[in-house]
N, C-alpha and C. Protein backbone atom coordinates (compact mmCIF):
# COMPACT_ATOMS: atom_id res chain seq x y z
N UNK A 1 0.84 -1.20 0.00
CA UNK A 1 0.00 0.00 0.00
C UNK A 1 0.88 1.25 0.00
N UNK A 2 0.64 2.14 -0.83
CA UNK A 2 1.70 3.43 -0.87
C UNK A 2 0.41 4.68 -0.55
N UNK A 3 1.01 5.30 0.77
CA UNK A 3 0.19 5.68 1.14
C UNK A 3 0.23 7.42 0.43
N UNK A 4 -0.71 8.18 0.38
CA UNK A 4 -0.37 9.65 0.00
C UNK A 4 0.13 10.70 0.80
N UNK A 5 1.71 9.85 1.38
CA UNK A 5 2.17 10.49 2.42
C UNK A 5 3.69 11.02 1.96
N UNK A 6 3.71 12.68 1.74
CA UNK A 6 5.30 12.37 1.72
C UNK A 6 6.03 13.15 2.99
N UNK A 7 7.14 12.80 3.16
CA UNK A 7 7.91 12.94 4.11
C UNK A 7 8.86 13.94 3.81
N UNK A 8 9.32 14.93 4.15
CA UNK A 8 9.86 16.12 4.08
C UNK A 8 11.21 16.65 4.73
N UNK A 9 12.31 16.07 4.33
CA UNK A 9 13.78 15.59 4.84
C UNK A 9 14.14 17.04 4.84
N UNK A 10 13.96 17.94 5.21
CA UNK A 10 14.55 19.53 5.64
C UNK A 10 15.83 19.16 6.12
N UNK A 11 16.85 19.56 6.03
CA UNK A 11 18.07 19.89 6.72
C UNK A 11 18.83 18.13 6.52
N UNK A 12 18.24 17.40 6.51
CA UNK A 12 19.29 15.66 6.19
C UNK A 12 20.04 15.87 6.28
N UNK A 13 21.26 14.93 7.01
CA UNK A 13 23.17 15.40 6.26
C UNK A 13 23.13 13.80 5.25
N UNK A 14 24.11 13.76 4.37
CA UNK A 14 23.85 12.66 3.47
C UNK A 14 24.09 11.20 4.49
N UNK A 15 25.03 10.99 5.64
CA UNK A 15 25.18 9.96 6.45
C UNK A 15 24.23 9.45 7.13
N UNK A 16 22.62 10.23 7.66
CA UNK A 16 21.65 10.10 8.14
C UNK A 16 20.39 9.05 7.23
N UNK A 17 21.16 9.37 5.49
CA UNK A 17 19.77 9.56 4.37
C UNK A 17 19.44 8.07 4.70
N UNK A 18 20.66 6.69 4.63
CA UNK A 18 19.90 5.51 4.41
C UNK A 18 19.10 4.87 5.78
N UNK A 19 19.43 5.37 6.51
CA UNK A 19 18.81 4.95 7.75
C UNK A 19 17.21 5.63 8.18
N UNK A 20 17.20 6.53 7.94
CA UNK A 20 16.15 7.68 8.24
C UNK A 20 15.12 6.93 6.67
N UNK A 21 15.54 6.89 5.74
CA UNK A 21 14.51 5.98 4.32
C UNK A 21 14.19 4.63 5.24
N UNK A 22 15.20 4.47 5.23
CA UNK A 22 14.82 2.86 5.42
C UNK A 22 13.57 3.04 7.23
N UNK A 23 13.71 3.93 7.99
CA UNK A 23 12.48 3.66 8.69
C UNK A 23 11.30 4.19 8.16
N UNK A 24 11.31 5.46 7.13
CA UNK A 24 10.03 5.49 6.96
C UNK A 24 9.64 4.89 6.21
N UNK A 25 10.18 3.95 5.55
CA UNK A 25 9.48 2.78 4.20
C UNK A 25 8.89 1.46 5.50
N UNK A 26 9.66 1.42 6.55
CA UNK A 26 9.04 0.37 7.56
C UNK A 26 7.93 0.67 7.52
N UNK A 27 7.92 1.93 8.00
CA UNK A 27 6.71 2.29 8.74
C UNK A 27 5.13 2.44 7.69
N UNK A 28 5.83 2.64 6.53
CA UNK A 28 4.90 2.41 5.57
C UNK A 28 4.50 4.26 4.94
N UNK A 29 5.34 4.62 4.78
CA UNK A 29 5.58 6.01 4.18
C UNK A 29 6.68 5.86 3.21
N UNK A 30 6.65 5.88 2.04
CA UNK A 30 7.69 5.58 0.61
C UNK A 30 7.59 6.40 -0.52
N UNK A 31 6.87 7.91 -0.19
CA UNK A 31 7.39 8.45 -0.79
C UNK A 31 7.87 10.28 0.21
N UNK A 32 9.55 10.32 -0.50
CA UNK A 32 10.39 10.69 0.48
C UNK A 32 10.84 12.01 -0.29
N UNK A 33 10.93 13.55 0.17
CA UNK A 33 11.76 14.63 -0.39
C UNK A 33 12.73 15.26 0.35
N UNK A 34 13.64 15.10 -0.74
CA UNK A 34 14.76 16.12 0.15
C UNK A 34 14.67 17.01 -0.16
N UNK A 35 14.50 18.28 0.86
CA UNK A 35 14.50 19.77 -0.15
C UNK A 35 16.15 20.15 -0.70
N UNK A 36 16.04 20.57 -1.53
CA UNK A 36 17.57 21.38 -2.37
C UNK A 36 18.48 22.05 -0.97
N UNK A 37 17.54 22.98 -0.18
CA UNK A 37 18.20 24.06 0.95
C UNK A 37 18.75 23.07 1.96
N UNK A 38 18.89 21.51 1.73
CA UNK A 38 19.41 20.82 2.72
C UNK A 38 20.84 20.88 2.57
N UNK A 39 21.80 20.14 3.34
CA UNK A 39 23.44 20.29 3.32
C UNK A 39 23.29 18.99 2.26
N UNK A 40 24.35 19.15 1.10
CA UNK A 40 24.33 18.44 -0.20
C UNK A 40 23.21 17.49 -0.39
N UNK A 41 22.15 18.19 -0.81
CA UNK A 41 20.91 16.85 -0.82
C UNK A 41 21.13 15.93 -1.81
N UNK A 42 21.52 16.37 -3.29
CA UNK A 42 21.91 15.77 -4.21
C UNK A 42 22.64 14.01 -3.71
N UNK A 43 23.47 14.42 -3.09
CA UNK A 43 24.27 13.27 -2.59
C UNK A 43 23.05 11.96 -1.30
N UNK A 44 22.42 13.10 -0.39
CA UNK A 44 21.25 12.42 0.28
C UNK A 44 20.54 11.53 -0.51
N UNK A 45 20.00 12.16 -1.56
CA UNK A 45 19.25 11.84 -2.80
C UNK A 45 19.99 10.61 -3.38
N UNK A 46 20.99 10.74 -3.82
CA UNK A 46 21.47 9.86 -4.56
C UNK A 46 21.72 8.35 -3.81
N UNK A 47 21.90 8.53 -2.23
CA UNK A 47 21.96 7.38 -1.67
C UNK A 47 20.61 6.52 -1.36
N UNK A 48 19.43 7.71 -1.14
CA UNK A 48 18.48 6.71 -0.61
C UNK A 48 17.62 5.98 -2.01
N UNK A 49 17.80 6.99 -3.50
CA UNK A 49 17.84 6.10 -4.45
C UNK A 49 18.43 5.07 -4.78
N UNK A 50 19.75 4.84 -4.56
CA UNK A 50 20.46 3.49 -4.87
C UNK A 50 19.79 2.61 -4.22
N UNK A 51 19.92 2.84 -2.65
CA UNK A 51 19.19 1.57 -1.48
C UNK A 51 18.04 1.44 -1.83
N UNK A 52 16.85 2.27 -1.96
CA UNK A 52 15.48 2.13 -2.15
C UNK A 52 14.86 2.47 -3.09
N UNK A 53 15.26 2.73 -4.30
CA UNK A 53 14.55 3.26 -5.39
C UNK A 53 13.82 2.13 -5.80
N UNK A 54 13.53 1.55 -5.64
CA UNK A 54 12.83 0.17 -6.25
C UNK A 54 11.45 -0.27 -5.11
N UNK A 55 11.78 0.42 -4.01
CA UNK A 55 10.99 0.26 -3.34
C UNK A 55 9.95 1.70 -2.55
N UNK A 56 10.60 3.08 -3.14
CA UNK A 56 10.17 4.01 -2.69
C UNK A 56 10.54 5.01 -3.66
N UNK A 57 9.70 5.78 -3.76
CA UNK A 57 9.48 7.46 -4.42
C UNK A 57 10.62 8.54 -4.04
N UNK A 58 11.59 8.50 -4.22
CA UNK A 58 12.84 8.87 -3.97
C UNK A 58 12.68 10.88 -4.66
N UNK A 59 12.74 11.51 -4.39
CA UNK A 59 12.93 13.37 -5.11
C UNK A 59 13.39 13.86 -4.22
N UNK A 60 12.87 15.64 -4.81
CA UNK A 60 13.83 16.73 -4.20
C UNK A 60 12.35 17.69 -3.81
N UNK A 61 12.93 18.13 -2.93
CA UNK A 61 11.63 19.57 -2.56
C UNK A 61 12.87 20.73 -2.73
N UNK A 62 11.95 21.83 -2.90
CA UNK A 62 12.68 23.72 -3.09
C UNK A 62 13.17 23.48 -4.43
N UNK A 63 12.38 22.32 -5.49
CA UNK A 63 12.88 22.67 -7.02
C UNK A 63 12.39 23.45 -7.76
N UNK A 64 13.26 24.88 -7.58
CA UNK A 64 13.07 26.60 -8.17
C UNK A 64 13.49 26.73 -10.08
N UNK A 65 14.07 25.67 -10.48
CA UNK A 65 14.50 25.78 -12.08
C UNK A 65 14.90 24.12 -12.40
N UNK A 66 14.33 24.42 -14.21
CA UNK A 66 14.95 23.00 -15.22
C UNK A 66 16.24 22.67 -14.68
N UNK A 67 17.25 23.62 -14.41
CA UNK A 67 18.59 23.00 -14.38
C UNK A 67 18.86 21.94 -12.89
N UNK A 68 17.77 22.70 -12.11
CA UNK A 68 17.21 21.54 -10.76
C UNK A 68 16.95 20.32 -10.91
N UNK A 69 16.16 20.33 -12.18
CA UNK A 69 15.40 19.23 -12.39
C UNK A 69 16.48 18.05 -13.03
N UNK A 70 16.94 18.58 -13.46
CA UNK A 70 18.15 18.21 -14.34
C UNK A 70 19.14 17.36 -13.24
N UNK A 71 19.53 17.91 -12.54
CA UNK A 71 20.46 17.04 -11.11
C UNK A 71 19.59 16.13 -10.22
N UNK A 72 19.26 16.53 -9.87
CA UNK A 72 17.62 15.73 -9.59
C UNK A 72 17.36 14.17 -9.94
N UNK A 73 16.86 14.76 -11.41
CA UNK A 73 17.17 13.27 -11.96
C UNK A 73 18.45 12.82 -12.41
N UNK A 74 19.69 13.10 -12.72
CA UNK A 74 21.04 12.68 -12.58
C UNK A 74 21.35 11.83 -11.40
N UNK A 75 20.59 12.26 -10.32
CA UNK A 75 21.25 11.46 -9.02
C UNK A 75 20.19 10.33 -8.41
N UNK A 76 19.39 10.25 -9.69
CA UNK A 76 18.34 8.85 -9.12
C UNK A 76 17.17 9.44 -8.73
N UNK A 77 16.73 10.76 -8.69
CA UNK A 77 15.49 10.93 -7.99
C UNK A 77 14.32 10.76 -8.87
N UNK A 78 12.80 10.72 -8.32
CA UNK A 78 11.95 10.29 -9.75
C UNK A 78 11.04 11.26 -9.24
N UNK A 79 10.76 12.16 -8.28
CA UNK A 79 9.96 13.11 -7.78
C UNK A 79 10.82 14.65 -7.46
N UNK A 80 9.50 15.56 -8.06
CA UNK A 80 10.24 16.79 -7.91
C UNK A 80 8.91 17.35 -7.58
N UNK A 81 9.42 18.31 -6.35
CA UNK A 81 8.30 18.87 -5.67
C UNK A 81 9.02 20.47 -5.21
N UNK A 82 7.96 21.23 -5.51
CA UNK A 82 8.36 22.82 -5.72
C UNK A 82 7.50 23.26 -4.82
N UNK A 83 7.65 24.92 -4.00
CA UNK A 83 7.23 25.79 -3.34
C UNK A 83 6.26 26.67 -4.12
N UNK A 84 6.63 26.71 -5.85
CA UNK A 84 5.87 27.29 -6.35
C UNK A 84 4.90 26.39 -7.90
N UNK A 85 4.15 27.59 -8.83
CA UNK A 85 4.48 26.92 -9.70
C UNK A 85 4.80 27.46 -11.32
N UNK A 86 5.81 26.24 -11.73
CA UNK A 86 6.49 27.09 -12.47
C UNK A 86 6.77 26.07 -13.51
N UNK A 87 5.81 26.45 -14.65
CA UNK A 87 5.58 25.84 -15.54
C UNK A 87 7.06 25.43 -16.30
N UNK A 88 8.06 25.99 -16.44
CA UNK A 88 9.24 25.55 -17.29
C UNK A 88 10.20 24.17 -16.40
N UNK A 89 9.26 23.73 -14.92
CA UNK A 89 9.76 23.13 -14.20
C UNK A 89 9.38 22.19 -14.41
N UNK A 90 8.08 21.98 -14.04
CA UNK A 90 6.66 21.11 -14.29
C UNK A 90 7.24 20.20 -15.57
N UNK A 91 7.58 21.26 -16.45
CA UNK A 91 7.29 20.22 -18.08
C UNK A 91 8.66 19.85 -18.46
N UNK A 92 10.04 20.18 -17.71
CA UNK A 92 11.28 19.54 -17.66
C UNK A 92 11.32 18.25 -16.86
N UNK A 93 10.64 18.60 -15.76
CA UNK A 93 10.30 17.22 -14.94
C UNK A 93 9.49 16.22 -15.37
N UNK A 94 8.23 16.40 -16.22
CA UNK A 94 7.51 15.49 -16.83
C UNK A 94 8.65 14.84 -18.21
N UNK A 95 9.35 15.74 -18.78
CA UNK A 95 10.00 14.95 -19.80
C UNK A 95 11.19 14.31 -19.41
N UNK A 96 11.60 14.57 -18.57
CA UNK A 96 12.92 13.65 -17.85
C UNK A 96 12.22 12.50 -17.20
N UNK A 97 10.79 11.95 -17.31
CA UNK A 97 9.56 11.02 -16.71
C UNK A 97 9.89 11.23 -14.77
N UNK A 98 9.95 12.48 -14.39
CA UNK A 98 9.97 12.53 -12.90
C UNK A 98 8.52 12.77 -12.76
N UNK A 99 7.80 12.25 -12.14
CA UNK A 99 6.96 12.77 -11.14
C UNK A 99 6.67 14.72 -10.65
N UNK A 100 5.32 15.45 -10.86
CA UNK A 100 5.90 16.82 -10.29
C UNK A 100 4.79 16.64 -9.96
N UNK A 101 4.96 17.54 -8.81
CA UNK A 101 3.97 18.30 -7.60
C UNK A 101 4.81 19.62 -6.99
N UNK A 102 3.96 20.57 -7.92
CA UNK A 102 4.28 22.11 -7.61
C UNK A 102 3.17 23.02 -6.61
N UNK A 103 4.07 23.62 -6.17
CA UNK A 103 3.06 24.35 -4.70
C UNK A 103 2.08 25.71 -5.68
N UNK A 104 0.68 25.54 -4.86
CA UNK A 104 -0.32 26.23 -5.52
C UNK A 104 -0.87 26.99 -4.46
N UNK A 105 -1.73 27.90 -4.63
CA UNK A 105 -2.03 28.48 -3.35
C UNK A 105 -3.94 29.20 -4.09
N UNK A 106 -3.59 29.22 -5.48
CA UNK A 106 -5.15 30.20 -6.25
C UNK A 106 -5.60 29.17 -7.09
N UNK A 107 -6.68 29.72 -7.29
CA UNK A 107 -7.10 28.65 -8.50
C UNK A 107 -6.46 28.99 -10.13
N UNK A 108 -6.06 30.09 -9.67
CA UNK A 108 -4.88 30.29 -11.39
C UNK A 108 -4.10 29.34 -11.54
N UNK A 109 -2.99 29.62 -10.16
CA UNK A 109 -2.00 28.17 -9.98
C UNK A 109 -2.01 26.97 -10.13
N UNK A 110 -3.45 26.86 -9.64
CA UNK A 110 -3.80 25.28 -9.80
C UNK A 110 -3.80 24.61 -11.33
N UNK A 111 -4.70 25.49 -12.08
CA UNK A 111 -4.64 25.44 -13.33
C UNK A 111 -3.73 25.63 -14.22
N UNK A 112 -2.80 26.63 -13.93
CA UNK A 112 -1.65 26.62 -14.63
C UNK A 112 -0.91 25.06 -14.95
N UNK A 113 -0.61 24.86 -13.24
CA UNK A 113 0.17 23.47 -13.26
C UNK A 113 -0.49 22.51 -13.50
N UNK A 114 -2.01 21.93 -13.72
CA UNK A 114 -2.51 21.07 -14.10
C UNK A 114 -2.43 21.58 -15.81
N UNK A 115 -2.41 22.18 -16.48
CA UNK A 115 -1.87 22.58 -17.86
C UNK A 115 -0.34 22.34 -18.23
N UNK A 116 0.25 22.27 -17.36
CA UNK A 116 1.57 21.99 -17.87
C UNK A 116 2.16 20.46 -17.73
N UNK A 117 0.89 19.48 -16.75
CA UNK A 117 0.88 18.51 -16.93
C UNK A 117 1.61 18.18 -15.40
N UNK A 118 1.48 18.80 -14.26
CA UNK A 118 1.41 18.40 -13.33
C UNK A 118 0.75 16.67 -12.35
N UNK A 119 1.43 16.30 -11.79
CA UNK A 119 1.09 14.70 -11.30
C UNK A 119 0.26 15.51 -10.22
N UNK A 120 0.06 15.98 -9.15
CA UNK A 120 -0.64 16.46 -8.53
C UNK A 120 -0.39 18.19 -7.98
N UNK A 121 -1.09 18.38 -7.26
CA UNK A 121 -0.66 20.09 -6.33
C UNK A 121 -0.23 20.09 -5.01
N UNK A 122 0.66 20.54 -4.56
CA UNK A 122 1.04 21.03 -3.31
C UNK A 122 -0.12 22.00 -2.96
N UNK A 123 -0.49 22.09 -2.30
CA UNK A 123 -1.59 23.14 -1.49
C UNK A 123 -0.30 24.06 -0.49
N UNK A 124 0.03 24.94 -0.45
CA UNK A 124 1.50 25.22 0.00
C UNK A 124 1.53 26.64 0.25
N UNK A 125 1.54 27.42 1.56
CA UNK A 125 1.40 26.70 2.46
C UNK A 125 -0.44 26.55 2.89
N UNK A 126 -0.94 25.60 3.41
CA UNK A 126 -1.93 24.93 3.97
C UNK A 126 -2.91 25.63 4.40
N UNK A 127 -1.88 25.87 5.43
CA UNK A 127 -2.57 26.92 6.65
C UNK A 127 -3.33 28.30 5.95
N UNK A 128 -2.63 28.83 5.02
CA UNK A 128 -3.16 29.96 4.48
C UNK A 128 -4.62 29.81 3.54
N UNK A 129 -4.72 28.34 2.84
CA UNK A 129 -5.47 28.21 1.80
C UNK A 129 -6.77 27.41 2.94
N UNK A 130 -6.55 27.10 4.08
CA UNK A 130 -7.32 26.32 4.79
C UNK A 130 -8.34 26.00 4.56
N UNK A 131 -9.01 24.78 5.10
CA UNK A 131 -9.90 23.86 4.37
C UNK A 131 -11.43 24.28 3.65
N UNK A 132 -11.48 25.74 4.22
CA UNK A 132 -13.00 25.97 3.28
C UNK A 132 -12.27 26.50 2.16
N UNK A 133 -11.26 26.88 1.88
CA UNK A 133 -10.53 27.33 0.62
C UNK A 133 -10.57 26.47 -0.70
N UNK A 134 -10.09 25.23 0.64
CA UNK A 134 -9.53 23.75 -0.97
C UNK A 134 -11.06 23.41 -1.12
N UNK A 135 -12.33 23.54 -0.13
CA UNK A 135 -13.53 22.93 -1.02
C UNK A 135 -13.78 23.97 -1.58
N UNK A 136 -13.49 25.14 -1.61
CA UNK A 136 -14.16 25.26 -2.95
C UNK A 136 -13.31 25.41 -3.97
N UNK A 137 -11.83 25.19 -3.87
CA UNK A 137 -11.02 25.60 -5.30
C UNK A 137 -11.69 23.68 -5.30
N UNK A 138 -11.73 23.11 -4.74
CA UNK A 138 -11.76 21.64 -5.12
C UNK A 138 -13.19 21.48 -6.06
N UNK A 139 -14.75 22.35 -5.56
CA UNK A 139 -15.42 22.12 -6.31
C UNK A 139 -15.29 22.03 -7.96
N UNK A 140 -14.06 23.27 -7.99
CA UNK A 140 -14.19 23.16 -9.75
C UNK A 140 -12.79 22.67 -10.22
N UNK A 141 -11.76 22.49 -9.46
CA UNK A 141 -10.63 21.36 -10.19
C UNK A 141 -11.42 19.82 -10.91
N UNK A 142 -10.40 19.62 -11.95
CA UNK A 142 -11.08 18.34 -12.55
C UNK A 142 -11.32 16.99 -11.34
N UNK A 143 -12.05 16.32 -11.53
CA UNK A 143 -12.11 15.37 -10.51
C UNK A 143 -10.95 14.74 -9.59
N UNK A 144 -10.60 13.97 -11.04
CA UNK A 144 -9.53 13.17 -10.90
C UNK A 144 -8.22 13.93 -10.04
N UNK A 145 -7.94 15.60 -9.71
CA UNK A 145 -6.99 16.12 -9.36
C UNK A 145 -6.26 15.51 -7.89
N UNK A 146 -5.60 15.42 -7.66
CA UNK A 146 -5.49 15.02 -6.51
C UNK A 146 -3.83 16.55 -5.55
N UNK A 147 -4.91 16.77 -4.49
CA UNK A 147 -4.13 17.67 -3.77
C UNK A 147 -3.48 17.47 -2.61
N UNK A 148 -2.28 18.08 -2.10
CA UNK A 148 -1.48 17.52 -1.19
C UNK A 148 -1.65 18.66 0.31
N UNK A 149 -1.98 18.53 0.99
CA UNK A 149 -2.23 19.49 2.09
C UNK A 149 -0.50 19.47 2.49
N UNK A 150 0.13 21.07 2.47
CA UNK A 150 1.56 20.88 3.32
C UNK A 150 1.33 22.41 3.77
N UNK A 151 2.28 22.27 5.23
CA UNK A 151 2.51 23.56 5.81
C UNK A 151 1.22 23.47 6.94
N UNK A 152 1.34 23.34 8.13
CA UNK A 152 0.27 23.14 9.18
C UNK A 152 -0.86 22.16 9.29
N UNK A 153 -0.28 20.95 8.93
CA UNK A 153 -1.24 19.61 8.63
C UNK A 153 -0.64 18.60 9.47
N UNK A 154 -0.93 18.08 9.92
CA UNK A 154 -0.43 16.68 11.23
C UNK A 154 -1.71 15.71 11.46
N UNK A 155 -1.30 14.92 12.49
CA UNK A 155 -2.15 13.46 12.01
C UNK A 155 -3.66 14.05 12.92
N UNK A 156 -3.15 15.06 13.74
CA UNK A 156 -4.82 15.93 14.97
C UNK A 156 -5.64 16.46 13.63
N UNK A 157 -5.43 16.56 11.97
CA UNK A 157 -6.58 17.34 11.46
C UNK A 157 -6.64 17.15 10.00
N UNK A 158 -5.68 15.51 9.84
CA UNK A 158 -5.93 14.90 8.45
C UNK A 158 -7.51 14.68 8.56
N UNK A 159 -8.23 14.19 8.93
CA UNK A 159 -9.89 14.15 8.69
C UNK A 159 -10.05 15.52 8.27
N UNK A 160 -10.20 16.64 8.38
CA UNK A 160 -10.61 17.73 8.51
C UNK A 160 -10.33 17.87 6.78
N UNK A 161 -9.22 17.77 6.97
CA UNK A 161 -8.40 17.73 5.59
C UNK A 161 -8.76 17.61 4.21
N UNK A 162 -9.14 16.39 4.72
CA UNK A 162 -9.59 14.99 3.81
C UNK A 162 -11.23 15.32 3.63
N UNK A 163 -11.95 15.81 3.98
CA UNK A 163 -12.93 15.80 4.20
C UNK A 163 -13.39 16.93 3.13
N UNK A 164 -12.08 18.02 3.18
CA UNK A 164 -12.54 18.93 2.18
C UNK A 164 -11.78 18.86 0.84
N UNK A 165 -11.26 17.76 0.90
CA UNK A 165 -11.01 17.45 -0.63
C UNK A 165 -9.68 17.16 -1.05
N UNK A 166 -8.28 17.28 0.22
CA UNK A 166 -7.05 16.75 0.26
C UNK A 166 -6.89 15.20 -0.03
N UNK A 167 -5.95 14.73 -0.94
CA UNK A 167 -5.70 12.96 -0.75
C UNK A 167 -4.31 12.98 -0.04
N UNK A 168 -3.77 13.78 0.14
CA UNK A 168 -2.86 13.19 0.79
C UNK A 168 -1.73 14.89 1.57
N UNK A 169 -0.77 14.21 2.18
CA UNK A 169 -0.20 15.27 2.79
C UNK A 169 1.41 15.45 2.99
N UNK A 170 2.38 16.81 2.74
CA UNK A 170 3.48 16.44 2.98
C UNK A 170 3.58 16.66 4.18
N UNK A 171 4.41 15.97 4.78
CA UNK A 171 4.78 16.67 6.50
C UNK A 171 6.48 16.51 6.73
N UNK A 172 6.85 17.72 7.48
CA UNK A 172 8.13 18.52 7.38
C UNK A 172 8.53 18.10 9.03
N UNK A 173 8.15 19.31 9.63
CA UNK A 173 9.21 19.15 10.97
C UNK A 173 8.14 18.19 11.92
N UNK A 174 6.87 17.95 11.35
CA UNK A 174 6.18 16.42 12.53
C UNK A 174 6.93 15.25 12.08
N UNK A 175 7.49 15.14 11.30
CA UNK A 175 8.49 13.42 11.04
C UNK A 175 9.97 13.56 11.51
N UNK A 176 10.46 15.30 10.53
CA UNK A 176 12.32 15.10 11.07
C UNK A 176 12.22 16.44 11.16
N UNK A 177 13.47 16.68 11.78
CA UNK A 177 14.36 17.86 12.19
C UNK A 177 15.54 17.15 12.15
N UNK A 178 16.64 18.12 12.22
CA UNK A 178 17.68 18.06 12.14
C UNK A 178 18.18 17.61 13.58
N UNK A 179 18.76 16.69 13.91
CA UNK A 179 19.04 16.03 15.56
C UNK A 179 18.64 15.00 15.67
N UNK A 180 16.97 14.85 14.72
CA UNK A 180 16.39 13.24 15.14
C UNK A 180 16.95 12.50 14.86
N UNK A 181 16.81 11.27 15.86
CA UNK A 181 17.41 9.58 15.38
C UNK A 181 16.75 8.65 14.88
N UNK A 182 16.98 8.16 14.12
CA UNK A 182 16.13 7.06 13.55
C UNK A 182 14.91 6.55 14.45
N UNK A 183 14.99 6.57 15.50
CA UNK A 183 14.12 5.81 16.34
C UNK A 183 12.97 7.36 16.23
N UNK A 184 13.21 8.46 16.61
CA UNK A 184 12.45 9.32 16.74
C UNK A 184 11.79 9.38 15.29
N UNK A 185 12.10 9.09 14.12
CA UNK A 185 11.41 9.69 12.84
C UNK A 185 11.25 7.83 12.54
N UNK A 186 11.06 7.38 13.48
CA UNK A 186 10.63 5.78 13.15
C UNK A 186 9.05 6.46 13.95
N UNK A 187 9.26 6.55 15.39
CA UNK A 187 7.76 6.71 15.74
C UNK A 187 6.79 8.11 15.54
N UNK A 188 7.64 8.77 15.09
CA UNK A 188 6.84 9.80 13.89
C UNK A 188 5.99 9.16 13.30
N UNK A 189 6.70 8.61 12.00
CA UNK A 189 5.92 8.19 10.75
C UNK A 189 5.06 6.78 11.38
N UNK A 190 5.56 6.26 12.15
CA UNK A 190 4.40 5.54 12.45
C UNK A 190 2.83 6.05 13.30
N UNK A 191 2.75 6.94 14.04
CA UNK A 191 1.88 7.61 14.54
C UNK A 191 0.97 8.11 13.13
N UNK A 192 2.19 8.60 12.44
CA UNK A 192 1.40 9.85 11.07
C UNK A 192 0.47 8.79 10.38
N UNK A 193 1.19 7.32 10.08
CA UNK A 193 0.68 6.45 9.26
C UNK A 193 -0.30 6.09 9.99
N UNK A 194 -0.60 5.78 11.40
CA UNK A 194 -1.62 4.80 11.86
C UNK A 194 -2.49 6.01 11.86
N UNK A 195 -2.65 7.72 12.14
CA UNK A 195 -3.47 8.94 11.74
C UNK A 195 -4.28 9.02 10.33
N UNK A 196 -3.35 8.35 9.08
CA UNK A 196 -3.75 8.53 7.96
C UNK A 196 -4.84 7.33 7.72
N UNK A 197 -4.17 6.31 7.84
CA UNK A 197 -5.10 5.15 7.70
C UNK A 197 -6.33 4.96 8.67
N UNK A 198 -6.67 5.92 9.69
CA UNK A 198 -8.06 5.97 10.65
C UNK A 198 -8.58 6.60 9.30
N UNK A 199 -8.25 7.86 8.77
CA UNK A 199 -9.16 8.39 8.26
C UNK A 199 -9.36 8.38 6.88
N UNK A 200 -8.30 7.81 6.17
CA UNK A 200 -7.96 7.66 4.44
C UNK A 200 -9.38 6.38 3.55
């Protein structure tokens, strides 16, 4: 089961990456971003693709340009996930066959990046667009769209979420920070996962 959960590796150092993948794929969370603003994510990236690419959704978050996209996928990643959206990103990432989910916040945005052939939307940040927002940008997105609640979302108000039209969610500093140990971003993602699956 791959749940519509991604996990949001802020700050990683690359020695942390295979250990910290390998618990949240336990736990049943497999698809994983490193943002760019981390200390060499590229290299993060590139390890937890080798170990787990076969078994998990391996990308980058804070991807601001093509030439991003471009290293990105050089180092094994198959997901690229942006703060904004930016169509010359979107459609470098779709032709290199990565995966994109670009951050939206209007219903222009939304549309833009579902025109440029976007895999889903970041709702980004969350908190601002909050849930009577996404039902109604959700009433008139195409059905099939599927949106990602990130930025003030945790396992206390995935129902809430979900209810107004989110499938799934990224989550940032409720899984890691910079300090955690494997054991701590083990019972993270397991809390987040047993949260998602009450209400998914």
């Amino acid at each position: 089961m791959s749940r519509k959960i991604i996990a949001i590796l802020r700050g990683i150092q690359p020695d942390e990456a295979e250990g910290i993948c390998a618990a949240l794929i336990e736990a049943g969370i497999d698809r994983i971003e490193v943002p760019l603003n981390s200390p060499e994510p590229l290299d993060s990236i590139k390890r937890m693709a080798d170990a787990f690419g076969q078994d998990a959704l391996i990308g980058a978050g804070t991807v601001l340009s093509p030439a991003d996209v471009v290293k990105v996928a050089d180092a094994g990643g198959k997901m690229i996930v942006s703060p904004d959206t930016n169509p010359e990103v979107i459609v470098t990432s779709k032709a290199a066959g990565l995966a994109s989910y670009p951050g939206v916040l209007t219903p222009t945005e939304c549309f833009a990046a579902l025109r440029a052939g976007a895999d889903g939307l970041k709702i980004f940040p969350s908190f601002l667009m909050g849930t009577e927002g996404l039902k109604a940008i959700s009433a008139v997105l195409p059905p099939e769209t599927e949106t990602y609640a990130v930025g003030g979302v945790g396992p206390g108000n995935f129902a809430e979420w979900i209810s107004a039209g989110a499938v799934g969610f990224g989550i940032g500093s409720g899984i890691y920070k910079p300090g955690f140990s494997v054991a701590d971003v083990a019972k993270r993602a397991a809390d987040i996962v047993a949260a998602y699956d009450n209400v998914s």
